[in-house]
Protein backbone atom coordinates (compact mmCIF):
# COMPACT_ATOMS: atom_id res chain seq x y z
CA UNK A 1 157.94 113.59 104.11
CA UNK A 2 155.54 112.36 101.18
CA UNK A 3 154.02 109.92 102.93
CA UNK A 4 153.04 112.26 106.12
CA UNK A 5 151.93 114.93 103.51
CA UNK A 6 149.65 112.34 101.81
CA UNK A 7 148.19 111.06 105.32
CA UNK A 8 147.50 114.79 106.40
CA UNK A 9 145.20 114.68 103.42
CA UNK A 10 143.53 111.21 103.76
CA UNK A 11 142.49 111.38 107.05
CA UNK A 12 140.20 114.67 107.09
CA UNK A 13 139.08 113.04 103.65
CA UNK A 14 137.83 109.61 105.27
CA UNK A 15 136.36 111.27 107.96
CA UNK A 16 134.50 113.64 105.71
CA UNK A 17 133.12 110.54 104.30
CA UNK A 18 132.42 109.02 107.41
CA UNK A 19 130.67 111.75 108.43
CA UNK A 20 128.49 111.88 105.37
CA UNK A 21 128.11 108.14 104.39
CA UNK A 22 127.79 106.24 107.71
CA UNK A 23 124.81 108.11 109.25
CA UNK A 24 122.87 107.46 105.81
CA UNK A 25 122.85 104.01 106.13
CA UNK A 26 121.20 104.06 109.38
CA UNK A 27 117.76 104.29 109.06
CA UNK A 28 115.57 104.57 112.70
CA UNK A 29 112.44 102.33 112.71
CA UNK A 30 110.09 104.66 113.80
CA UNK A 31 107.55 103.71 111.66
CA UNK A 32 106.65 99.67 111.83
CA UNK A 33 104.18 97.80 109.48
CA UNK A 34 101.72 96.15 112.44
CA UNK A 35 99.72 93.59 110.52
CA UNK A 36 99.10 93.29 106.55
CA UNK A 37 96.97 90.82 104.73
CA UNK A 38 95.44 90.44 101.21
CA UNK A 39 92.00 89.14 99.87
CA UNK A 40 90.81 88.09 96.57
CA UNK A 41 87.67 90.29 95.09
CA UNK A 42 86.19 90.03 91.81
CA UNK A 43 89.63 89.04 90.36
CA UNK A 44 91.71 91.50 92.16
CA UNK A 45 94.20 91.34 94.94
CA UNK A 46 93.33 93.82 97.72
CA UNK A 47 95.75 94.91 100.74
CA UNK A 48 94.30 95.73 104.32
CA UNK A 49 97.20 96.79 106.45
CA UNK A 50 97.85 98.79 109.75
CA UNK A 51 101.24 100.85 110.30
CA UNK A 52 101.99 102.78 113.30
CA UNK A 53 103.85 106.44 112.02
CA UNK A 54 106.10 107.67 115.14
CA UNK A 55 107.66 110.76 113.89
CA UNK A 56 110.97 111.68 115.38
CA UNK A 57 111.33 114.92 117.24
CA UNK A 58 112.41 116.69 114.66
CA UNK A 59 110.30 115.88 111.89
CA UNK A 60 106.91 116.39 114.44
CA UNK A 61 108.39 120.05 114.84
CA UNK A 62 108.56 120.72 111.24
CA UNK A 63 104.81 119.83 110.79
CA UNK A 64 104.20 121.99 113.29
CA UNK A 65 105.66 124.76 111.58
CA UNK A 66 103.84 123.82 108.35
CA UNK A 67 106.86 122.25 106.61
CA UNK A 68 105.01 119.30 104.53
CA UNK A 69 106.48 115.80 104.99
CA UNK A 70 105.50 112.98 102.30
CA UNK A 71 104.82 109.74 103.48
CA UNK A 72 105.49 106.38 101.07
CA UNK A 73 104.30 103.08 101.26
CA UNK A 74 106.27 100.28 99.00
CA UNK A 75 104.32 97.42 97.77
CA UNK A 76 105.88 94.36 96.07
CA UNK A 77 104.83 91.39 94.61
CA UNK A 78 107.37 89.13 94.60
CA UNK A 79 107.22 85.31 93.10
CA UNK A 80 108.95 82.94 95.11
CA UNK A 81 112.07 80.57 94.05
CA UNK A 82 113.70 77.58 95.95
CA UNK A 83 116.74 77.80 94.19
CA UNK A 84 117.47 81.78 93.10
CA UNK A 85 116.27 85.03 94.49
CA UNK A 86 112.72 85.49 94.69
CA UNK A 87 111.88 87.65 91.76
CA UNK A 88 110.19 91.11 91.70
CA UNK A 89 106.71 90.21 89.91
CA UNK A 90 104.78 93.66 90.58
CA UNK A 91 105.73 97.32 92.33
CA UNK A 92 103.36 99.90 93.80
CA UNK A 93 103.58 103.25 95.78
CA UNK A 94 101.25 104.87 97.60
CA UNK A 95 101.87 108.49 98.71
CA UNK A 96 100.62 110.71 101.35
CA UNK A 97 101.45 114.43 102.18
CA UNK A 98 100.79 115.85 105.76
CA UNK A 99 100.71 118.74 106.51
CA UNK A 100 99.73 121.28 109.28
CA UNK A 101 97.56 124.60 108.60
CA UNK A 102 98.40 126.29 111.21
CA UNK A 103 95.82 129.45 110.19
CA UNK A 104 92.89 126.77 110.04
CA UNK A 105 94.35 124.49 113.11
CA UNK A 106 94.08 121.49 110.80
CA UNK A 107 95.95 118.48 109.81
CA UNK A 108 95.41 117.29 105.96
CA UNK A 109 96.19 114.50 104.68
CA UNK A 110 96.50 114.06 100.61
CA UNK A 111 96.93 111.35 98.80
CA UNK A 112 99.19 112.01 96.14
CA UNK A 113 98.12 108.90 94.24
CA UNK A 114 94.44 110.31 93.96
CA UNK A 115 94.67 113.76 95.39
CA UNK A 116 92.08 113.48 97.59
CA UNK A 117 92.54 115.67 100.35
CA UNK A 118 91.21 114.53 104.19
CA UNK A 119 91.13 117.22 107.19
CA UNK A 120 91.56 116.25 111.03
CA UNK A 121 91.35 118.42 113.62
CA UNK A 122 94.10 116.60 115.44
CA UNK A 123 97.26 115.03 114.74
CA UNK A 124 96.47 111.80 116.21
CA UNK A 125 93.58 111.48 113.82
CA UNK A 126 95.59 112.64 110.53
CA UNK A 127 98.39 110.08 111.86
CA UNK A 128 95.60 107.12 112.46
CA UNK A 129 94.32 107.54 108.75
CA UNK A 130 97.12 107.51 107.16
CA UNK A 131 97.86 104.11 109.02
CA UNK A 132 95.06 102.13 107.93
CA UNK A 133 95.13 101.07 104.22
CA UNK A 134 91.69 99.57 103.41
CA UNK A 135 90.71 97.70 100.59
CA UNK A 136 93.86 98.88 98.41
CA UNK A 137 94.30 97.34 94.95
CA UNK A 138 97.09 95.70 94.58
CA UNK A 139 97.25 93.09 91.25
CA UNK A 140 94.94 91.43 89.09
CA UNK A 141 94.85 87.54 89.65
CA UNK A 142 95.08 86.64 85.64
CA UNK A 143 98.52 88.24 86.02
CA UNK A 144 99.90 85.32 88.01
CA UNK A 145 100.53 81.89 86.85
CA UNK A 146 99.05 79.00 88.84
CA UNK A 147 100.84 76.85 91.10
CA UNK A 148 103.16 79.13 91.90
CA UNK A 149 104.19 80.74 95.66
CA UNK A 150 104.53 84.59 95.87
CA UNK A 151 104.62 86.65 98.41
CA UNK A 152 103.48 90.29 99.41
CA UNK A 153 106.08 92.93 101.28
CA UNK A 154 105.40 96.34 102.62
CA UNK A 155 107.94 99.09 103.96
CA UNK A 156 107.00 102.57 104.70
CA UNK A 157 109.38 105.50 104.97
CA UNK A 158 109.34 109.38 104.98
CA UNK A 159 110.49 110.59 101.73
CA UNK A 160 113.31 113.06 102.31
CA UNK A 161 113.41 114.13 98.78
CA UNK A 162 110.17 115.85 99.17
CA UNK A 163 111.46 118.04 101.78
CA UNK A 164 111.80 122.24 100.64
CA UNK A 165 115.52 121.91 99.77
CA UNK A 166 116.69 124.13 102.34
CA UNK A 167 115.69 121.29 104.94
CA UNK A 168 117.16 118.04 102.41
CA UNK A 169 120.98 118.66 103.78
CA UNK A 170 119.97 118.20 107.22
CA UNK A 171 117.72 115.48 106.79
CA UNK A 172 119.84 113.35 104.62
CA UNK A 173 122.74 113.60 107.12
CA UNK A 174 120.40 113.46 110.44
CA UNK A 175 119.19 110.08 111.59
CA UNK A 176 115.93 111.95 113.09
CA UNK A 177 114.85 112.32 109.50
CA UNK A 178 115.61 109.07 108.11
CA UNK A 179 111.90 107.25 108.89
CA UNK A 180 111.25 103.68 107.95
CA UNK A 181 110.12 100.66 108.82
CA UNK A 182 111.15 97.14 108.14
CA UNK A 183 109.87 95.18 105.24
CA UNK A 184 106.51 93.42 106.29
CA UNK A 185 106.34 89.79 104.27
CA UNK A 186 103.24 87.44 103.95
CA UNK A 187 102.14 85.19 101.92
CA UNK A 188 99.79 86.13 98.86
């Protein structure tokens, strides 16, 4: 009689769990790093890249009803090893907020590294800018030792901890909200 007791308990338990655990480790790739490259300038390191941002359904209505979704871009710098892990040498973010003002009919775009502010009068246009990272610095070259291989990744993801908190439940348990591309890799 124990042992039915205790498996009348377990099993709602693990699929409470299920419920919560499995769908957060599924991430969709609607957002996908199309090229990235980086050029030496007076010393420093810059990153040109292109990303393509496909928001899901849900997240494209929220915009449209002026809920503000943050947008983050993960640089690393990573020296290469034959024998161990390559090792983590530098670590950047850049963040954007979009947003819709729906009393103006605009799209703005900030940059929450800078807080400049852009304005587009379409979503297409807020979407494209965001995309295109021009020209971004990334490390100073006397901060690497010579002879050595590294290597440059880039992921970008919506940042469901930004969301008002009424929205965060749903988005952490709904794979619509869970944005991200794959890591991106070249050589530095």
């Amino acid at each position: 009689m124990l042992g039915y007791a205790n498996n009348r308990i377990r099993l709602p338990l693990l699929a409470l769990c299920l419920l919560v655990v499995a769908p957060s480790a599924v991430w969709a790739n609607n957002f996908q790093v199309l090229h990235a490259e980086t050029r030496l300038h007076n010393g420093v390191y810059l990153v040109d890249a292109d990303i393509d941002f496909e928001l899901s359904a849900a997240s494209r209505e929220a915009l449209e009803n002026s809920v503000p979704l943050t947008v983050q871009l993960t640089l690393q710098v990573r020296r290469q090893r034959d024998w161990l892990w390559n090792q983590r040498v530098a670590s950047l973010q850049q963040r954007y907020r979009l947003q819709y003002q729906s009393l103006a009919q605009q799209y703005v775009v900030t940059n929450l590294n800078s807080h400049q502010l852009h304005s587009f009068p379409t979503y297409a246009a807020a979407i494209e800018y965001m995309g295109r990272l021009r020209a971004f610095p990334l490390l100073d070259q006397t901060l690497l030792e010579a002879d050595t291989r590294y290597e440059v990744r880039l992921r970008a993801e919506l940042d469901i901890s930004s969301l008002p908190a009424p929205l965060r439940p749903v988005a952490y348990i709904s794979n619509a909200w869970r944005l991200r591309s794959d890591w991106y890799n070249w050589p530095l």
